[in-house]
C-alpha atoms as a PDB file:
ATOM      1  CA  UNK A   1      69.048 102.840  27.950  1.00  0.00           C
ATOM      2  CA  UNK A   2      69.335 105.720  30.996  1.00  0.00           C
ATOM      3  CA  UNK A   3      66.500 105.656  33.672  1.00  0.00           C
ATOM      4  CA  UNK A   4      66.561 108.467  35.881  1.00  0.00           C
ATOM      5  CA  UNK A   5      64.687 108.456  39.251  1.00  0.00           C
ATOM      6  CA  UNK A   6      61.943 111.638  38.704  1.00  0.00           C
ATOM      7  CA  UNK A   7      60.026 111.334  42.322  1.00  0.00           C
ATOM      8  CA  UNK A   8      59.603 108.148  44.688  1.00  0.00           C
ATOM      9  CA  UNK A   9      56.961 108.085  47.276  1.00  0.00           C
ATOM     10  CA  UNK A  10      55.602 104.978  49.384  1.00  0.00           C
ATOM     11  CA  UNK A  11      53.568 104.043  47.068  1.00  0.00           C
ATOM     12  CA  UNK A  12      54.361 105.208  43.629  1.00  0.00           C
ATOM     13  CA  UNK A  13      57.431 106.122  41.529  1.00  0.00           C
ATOM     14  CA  UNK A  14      58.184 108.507  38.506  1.00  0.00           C
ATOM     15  CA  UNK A  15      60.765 107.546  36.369  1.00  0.00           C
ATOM     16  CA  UNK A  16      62.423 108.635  32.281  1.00  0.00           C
ATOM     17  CA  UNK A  17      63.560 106.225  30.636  1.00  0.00           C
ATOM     18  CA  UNK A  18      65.669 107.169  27.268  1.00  0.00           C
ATOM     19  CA  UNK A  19      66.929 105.935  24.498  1.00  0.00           C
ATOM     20  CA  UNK A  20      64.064 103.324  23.587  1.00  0.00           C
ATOM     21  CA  UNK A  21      61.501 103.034  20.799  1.00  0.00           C
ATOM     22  CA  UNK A  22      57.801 102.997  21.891  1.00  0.00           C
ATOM     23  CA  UNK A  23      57.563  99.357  21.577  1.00  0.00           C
ATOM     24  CA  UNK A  24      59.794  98.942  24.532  1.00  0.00           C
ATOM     25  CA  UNK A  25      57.853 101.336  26.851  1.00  0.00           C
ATOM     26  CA  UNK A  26      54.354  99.440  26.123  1.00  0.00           C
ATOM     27  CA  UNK A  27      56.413  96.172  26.650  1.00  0.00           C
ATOM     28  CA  UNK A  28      57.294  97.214  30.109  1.00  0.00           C
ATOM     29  CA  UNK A  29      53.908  98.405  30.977  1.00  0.00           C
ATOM     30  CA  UNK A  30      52.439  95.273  29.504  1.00  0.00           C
ATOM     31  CA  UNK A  31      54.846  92.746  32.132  1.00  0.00           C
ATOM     32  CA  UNK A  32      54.403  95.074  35.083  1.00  0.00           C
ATOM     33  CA  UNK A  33      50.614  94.452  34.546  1.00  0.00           C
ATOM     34  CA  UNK A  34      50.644  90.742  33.279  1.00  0.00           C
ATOM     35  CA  UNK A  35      53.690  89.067  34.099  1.00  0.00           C
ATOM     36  CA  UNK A  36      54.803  90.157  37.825  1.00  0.00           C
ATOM     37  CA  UNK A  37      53.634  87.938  40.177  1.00  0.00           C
ATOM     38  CA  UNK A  38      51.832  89.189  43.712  1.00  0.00           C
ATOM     39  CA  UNK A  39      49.479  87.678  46.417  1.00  0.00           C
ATOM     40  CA  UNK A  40      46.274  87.372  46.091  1.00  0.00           C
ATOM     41  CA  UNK A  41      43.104  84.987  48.142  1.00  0.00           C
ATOM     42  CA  UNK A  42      41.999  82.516  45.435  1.00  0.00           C
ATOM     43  CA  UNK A  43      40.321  80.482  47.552  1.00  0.00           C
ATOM     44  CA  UNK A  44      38.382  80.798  50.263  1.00  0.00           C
ATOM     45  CA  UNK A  45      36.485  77.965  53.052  1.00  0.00           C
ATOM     46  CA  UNK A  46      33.428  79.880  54.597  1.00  0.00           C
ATOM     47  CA  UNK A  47      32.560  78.212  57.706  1.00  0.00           C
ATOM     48  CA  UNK A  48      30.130  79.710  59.306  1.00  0.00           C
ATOM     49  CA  UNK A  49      28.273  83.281  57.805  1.00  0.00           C
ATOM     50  CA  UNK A  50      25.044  84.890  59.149  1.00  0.00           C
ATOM     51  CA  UNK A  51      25.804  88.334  57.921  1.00  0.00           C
ATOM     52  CA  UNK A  52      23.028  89.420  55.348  1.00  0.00           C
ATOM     53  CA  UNK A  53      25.781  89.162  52.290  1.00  0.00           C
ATOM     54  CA  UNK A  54      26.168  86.119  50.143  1.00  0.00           C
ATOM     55  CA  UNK A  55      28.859  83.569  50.675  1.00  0.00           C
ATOM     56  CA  UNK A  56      29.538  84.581  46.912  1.00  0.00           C
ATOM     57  CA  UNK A  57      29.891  88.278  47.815  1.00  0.00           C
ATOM     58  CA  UNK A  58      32.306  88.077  50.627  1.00  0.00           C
ATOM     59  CA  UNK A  59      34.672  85.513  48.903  1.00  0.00           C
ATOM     60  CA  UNK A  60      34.900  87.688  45.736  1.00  0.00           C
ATOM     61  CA  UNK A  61      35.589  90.936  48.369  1.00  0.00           C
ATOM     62  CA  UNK A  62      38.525  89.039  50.035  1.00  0.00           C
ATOM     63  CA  UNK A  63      39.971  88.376  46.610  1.00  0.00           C
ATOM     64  CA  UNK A  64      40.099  91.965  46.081  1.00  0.00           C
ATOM     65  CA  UNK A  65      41.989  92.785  48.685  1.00  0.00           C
ATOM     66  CA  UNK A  66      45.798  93.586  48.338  1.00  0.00           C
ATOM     67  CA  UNK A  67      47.954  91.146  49.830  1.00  0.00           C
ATOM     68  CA  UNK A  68      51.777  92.200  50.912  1.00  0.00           C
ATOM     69  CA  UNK A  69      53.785  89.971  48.460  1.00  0.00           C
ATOM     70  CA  UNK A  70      57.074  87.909  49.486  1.00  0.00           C
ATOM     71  CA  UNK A  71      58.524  87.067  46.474  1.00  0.00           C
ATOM     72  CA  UNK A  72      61.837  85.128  47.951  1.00  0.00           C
ATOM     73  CA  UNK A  73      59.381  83.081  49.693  1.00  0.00           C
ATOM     74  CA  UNK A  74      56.738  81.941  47.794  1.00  0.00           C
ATOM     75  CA  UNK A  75      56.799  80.049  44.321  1.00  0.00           C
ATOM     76  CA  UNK A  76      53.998  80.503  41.497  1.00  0.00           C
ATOM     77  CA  UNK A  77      51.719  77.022  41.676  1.00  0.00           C
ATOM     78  CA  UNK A  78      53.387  75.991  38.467  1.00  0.00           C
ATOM     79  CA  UNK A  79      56.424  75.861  39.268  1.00  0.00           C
ATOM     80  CA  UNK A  80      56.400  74.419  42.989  1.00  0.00           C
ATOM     81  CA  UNK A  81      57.407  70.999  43.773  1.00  0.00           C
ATOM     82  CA  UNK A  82      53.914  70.397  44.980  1.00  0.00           C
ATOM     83  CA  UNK A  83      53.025  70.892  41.288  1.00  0.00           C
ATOM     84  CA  UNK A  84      49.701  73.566  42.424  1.00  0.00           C
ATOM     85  CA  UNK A  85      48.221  71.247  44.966  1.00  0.00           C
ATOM     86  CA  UNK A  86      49.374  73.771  48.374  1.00  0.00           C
ATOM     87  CA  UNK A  87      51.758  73.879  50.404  1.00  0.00           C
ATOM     88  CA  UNK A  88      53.846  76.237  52.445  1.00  0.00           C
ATOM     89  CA  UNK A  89      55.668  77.440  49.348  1.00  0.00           C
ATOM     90  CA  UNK A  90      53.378  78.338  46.976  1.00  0.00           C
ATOM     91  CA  UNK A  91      49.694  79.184  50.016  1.00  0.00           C
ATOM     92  CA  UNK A  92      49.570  80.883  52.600  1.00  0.00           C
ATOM     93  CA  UNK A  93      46.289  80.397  55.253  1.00  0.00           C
ATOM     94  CA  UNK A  94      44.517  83.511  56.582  1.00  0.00           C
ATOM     95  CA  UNK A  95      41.507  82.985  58.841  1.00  0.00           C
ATOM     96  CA  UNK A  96      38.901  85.161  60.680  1.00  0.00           C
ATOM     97  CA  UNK A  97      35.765  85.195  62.807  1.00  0.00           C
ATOM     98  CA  UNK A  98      34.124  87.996  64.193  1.00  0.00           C
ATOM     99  CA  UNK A  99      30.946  87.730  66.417  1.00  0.00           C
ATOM    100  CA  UNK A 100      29.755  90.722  68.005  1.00  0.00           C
ATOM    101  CA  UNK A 101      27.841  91.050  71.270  1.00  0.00           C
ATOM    102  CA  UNK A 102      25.879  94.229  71.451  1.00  0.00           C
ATOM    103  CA  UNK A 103      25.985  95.990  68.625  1.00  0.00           C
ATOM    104  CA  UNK A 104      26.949  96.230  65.188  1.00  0.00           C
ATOM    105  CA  UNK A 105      30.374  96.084  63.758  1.00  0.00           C
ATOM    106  CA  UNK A 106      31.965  96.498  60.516  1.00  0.00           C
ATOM    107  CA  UNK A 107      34.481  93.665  59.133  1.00  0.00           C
ATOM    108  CA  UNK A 108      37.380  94.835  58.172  1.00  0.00           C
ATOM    109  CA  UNK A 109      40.855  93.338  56.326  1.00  0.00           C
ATOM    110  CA  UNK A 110      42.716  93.720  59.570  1.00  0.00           C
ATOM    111  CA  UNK A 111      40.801  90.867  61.084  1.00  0.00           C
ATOM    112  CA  UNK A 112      42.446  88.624  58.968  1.00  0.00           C
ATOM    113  CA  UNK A 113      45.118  86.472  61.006  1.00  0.00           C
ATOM    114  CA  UNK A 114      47.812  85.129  58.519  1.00  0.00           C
ATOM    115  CA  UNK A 115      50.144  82.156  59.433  1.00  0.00           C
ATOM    116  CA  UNK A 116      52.779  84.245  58.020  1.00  0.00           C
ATOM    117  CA  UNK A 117      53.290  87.460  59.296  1.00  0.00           C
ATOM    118  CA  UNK A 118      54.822  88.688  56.322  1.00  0.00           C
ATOM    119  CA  UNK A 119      51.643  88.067  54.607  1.00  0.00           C
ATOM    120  CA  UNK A 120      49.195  90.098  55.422  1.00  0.00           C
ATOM    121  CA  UNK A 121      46.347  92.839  53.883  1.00  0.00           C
ATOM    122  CA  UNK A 122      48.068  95.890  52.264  1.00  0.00           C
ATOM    123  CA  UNK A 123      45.623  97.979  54.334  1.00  0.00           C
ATOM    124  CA  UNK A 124      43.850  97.003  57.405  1.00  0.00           C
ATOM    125  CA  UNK A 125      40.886  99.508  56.555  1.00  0.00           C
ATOM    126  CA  UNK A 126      39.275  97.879  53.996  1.00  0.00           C
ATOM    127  CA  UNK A 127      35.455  96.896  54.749  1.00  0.00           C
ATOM    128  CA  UNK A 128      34.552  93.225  54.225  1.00  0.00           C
ATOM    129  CA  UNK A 129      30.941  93.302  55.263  1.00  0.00           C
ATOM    130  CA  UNK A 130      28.735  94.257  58.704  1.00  0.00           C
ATOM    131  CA  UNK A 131      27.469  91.944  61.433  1.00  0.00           C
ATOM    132  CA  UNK A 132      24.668  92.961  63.471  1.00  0.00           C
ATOM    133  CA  UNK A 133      24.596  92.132  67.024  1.00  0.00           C
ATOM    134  CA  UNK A 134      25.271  87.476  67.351  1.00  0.00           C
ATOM    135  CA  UNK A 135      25.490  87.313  64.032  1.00  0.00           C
ATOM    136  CA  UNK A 136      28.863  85.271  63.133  1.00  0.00           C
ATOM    137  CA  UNK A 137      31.607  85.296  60.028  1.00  0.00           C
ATOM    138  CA  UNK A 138      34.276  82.654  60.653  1.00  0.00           C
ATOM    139  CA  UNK A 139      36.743  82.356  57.012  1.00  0.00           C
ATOM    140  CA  UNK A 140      39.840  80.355  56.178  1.00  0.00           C
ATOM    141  CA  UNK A 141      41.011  81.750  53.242  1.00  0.00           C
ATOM    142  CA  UNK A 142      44.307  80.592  51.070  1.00  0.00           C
ATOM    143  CA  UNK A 143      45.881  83.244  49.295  1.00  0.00           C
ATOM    144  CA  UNK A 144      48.835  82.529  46.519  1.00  0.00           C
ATOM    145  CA  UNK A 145      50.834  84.091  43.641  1.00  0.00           C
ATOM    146  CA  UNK A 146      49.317  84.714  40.222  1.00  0.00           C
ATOM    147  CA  UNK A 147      49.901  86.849  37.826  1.00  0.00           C
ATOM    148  CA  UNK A 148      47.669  89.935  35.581  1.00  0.00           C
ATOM    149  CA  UNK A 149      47.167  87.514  32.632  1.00  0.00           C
ATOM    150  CA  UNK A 150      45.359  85.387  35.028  1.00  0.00           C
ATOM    151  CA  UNK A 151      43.123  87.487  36.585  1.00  0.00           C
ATOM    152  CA  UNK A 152      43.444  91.410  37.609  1.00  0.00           C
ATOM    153  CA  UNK A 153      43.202  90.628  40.880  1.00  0.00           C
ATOM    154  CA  UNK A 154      47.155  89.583  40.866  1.00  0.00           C
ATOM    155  CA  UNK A 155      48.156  92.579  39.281  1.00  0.00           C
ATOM    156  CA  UNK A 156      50.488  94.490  41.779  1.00  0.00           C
ATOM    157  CA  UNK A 157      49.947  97.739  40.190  1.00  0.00           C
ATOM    158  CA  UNK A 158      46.908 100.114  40.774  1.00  0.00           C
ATOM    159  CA  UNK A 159      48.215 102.517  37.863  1.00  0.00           C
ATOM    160  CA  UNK A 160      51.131 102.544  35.145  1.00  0.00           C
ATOM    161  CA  UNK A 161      50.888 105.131  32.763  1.00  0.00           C
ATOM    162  CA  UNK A 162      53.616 105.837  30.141  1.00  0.00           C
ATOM    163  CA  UNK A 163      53.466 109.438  27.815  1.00  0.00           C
ATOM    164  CA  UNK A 164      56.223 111.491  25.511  1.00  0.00           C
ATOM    165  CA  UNK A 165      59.022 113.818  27.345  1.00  0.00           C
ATOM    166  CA  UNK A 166      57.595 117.227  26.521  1.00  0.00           C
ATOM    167  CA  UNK A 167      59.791 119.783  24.321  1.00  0.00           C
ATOM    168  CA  UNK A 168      58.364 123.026  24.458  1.00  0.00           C
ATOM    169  CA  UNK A 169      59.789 126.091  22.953  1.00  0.00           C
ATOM    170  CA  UNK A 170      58.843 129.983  22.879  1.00  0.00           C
ATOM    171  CA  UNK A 171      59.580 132.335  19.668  1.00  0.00           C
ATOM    172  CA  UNK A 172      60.443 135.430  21.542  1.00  0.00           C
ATOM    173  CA  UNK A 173      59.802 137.535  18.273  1.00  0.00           C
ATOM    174  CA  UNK A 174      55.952 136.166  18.167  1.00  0.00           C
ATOM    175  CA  UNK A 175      55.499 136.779  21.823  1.00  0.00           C
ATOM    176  CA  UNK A 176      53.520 139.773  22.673  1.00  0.00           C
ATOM    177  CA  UNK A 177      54.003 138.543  26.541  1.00  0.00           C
ATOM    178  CA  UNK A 178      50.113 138.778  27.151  1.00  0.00           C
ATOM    179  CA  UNK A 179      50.290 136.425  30.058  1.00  0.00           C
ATOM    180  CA  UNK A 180      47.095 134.647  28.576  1.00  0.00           C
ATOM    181  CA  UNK A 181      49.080 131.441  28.265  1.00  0.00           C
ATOM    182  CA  UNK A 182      50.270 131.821  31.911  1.00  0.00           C
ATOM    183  CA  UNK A 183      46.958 131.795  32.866  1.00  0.00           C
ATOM    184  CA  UNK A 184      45.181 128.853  30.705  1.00  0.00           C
ATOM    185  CA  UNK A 185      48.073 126.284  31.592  1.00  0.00           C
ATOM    186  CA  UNK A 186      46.793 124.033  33.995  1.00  0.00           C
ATOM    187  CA  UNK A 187      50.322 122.619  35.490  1.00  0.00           C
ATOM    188  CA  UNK A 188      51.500 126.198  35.267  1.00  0.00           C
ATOM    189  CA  UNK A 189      54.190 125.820  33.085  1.00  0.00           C
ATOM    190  CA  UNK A 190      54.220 129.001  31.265  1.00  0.00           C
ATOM    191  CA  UNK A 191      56.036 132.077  33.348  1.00  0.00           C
ATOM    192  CA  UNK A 192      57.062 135.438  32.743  1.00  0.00           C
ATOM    193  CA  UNK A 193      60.407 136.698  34.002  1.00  0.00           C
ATOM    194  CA  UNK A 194      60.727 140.143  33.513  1.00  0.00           C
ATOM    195  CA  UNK A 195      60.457 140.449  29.862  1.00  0.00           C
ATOM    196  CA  UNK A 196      60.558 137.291  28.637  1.00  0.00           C
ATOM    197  CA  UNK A 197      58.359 134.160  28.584  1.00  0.00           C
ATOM    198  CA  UNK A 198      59.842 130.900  30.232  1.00  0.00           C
ATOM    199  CA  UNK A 199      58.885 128.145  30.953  1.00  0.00           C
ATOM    200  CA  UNK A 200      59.328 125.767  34.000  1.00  0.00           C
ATOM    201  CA  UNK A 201      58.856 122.092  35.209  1.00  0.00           C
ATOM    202  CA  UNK A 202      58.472 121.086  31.481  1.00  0.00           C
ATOM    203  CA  UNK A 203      58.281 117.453  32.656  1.00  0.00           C
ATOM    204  CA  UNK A 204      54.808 118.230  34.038  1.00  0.00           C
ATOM    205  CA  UNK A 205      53.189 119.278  30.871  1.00  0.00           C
ATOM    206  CA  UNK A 206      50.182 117.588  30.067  1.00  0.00           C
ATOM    207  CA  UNK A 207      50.863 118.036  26.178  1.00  0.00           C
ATOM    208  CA  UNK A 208      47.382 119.716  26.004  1.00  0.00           C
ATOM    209  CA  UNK A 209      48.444 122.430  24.042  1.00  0.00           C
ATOM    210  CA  UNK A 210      46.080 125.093  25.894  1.00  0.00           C
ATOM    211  CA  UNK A 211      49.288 127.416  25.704  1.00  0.00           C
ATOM    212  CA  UNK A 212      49.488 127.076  21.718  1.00  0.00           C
ATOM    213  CA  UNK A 213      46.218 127.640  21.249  1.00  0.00           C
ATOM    214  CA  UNK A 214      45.357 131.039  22.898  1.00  0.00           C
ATOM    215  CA  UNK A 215      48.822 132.935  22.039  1.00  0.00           C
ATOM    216  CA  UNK A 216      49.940 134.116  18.733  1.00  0.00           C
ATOM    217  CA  UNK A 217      50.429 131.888  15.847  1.00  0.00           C
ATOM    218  CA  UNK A 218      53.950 130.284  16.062  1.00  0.00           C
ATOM    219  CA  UNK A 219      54.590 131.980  19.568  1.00  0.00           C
ATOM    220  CA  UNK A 220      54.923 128.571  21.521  1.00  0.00           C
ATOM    221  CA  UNK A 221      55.549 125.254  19.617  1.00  0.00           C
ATOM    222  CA  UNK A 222      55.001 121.441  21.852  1.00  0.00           C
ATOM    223  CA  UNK A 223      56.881 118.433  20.869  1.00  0.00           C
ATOM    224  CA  UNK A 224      57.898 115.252  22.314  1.00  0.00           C
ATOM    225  CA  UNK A 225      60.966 113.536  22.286  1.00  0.00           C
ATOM    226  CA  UNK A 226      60.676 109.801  20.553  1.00  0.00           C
ATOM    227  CA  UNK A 227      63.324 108.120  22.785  1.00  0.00           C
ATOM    228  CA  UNK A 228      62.270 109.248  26.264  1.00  0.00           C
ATOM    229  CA  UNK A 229      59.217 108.482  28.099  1.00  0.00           C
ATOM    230  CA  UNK A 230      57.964 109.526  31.494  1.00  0.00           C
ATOM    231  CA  UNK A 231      56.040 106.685  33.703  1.00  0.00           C
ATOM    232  CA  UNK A 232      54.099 106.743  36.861  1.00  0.00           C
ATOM    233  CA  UNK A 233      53.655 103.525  38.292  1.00  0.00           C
ATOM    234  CA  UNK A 234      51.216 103.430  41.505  1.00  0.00           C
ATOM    235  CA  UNK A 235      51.257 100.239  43.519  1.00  0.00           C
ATOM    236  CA  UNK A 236      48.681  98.388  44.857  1.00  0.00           C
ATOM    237  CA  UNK A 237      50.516  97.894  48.291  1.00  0.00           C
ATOM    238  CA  UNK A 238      50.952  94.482  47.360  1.00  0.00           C
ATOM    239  CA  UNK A 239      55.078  95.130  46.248  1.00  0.00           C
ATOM    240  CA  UNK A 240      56.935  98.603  47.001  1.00  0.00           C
ATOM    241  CA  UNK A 241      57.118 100.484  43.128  1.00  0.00           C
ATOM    242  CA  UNK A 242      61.020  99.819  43.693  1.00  0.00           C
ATOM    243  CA  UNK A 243      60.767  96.344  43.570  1.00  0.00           C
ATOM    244  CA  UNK A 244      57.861  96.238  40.825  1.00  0.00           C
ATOM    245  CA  UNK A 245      60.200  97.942  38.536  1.00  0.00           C
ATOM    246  CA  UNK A 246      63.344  96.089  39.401  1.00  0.00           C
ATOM    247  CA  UNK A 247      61.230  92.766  38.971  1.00  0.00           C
ATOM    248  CA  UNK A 248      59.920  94.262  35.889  1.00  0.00           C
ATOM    249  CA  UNK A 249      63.527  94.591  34.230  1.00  0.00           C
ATOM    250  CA  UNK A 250      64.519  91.141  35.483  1.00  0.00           C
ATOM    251  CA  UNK A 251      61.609  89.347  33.757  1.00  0.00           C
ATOM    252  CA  UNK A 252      61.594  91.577  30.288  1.00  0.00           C
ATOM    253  CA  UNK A 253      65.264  90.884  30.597  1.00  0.00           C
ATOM    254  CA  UNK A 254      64.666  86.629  30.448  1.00  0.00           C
ATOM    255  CA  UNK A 255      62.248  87.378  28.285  1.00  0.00           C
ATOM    256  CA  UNK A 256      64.120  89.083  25.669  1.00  0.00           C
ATOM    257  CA  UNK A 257      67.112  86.187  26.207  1.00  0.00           C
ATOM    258  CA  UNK A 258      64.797  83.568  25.681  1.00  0.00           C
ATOM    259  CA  UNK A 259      63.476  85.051  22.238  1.00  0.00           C
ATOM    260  CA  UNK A 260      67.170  85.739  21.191  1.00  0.00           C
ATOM    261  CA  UNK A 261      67.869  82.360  22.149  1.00  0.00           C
ATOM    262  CA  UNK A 262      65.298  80.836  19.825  1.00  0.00           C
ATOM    263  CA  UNK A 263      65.594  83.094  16.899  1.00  0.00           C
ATOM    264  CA  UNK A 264      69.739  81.979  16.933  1.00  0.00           C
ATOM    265  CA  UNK A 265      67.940  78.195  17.440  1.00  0.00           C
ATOM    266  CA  UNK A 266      66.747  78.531  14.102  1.00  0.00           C
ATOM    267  CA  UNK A 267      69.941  79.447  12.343  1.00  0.00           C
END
């Protein structure tokens, strides 16, 4: 298997991965969104609310909210020594209260104070709720790792998308060069150099076959590759998309020892 690094960015990655089947590719989509762990508020203590929103309502917002996930840190519940019931390894306490004086003010995340300072809101811009003028919100909230399988709001990953390496390929005897194809394709793909039809960023095709479709019969032919797959993964906020796919490796790796290591049981 070769991955090769396609375009990284603060809070997404591109990557090709070769020489795998198509079961592998939905495998590693399927761990990155139910299998790697991240922070997320599960529960939350409202003190004291007089806002016009329901108890209800603002708990389920904080869940919501992306949490910046230390994964040396913290154990899952499971598998701390406290066996789930809290403690500094597997919670971590946030708390807020607002009151404003003289006029309104929107809540946001960045009002949450965390007792680690590692652990905080991925953003500080997301709205909680509004307060009019006395009213109070005072929160402790516990957030903890969990995992996509047991509830979405764990999953670290906003977006990860898998799809075929594109293969396209121009029959210069069918081409009449009418520069319709140019024109149609919307990642602009299609170019014509001088007298000839090329094509360019191929990894950007959208495999809608626009192209095929409005030049000659035959002209231009799409295929995929079977062993290579292009993914966008687009984090949450909650891990960096280097360490969601480095994570992602090391538990499909354990995974796939662990199933070796029964089937050889059973010999």
């Amino acid at each position: 298997m070769e991955i090769t690094i396609i375009n990284k960015q603060d809070d997404s990655i591109h990557f090709l991965v070769e020489d795998v089947d198509v079961a592998f590719a939905n495998a590693i989509r399927r761990v990155m969104l139910t299998k790697l762990p991240a922070m997320a508020i599960d529960e939350v203590l409202i003190l004291e609310n007089t806002s016009v929103m329901y108890d209800e309502m603002i708990a389920q917002r904080l869940g919501l909210i992306p949490i910046v996930t230390d994964l040396d840190s913290y154990n899952l519940p499971q598998d701390c020594e406290c066996e789930g019931k809290g403690c500094s390894l597997c919670q971590c306490t946030l708390t807020l209260e607002v009151e404003p004086e003289d006029e309104e003010v929107v809540v946001y995340s960045r009002s949450l104070t965390s007792q680690d300072p590692k652990i905080v809101p991925a953003s500080g811009n997301i709205p909680i709720t509004k307060l009019a003028p006395h009213q109070r919100l005072i929160i402790e909230a516990y957030a903890r790792l969990g995992t996509g399988a047991e509830n979405a709001k764990f999953q670290p990953v906003a977006t990860v998308a898998y799809k075929y390496v594109p293969v396209i390929s121009v029959d210069k005897s069918k081409c009449n060069l009418c520069e319709e194809c140019v024109k149609i394709c919307p990642k602009n793909i299609m170019k014509v150099d001088g007298s000839t039809l090329s094509t360019q960023n191929t990894l950007d095709c959208s495999l809608c076959e626009a192209c095929v479709d409005v030049c000659e019969p035959g002209a231009i032919t799409i295929d995929s590759k079977k062993n290579a797959f292009l993914f966008k993964v687009e984090s949450t906020g909650s891990l960096s998309p280097e360490t969601i796919v480095s994570k992602t490796a090391e538990i499909l790796k354990t995974k796939i020892q662990a199933a070796l290591d029964y089937a050889n049981s059973l010999r």
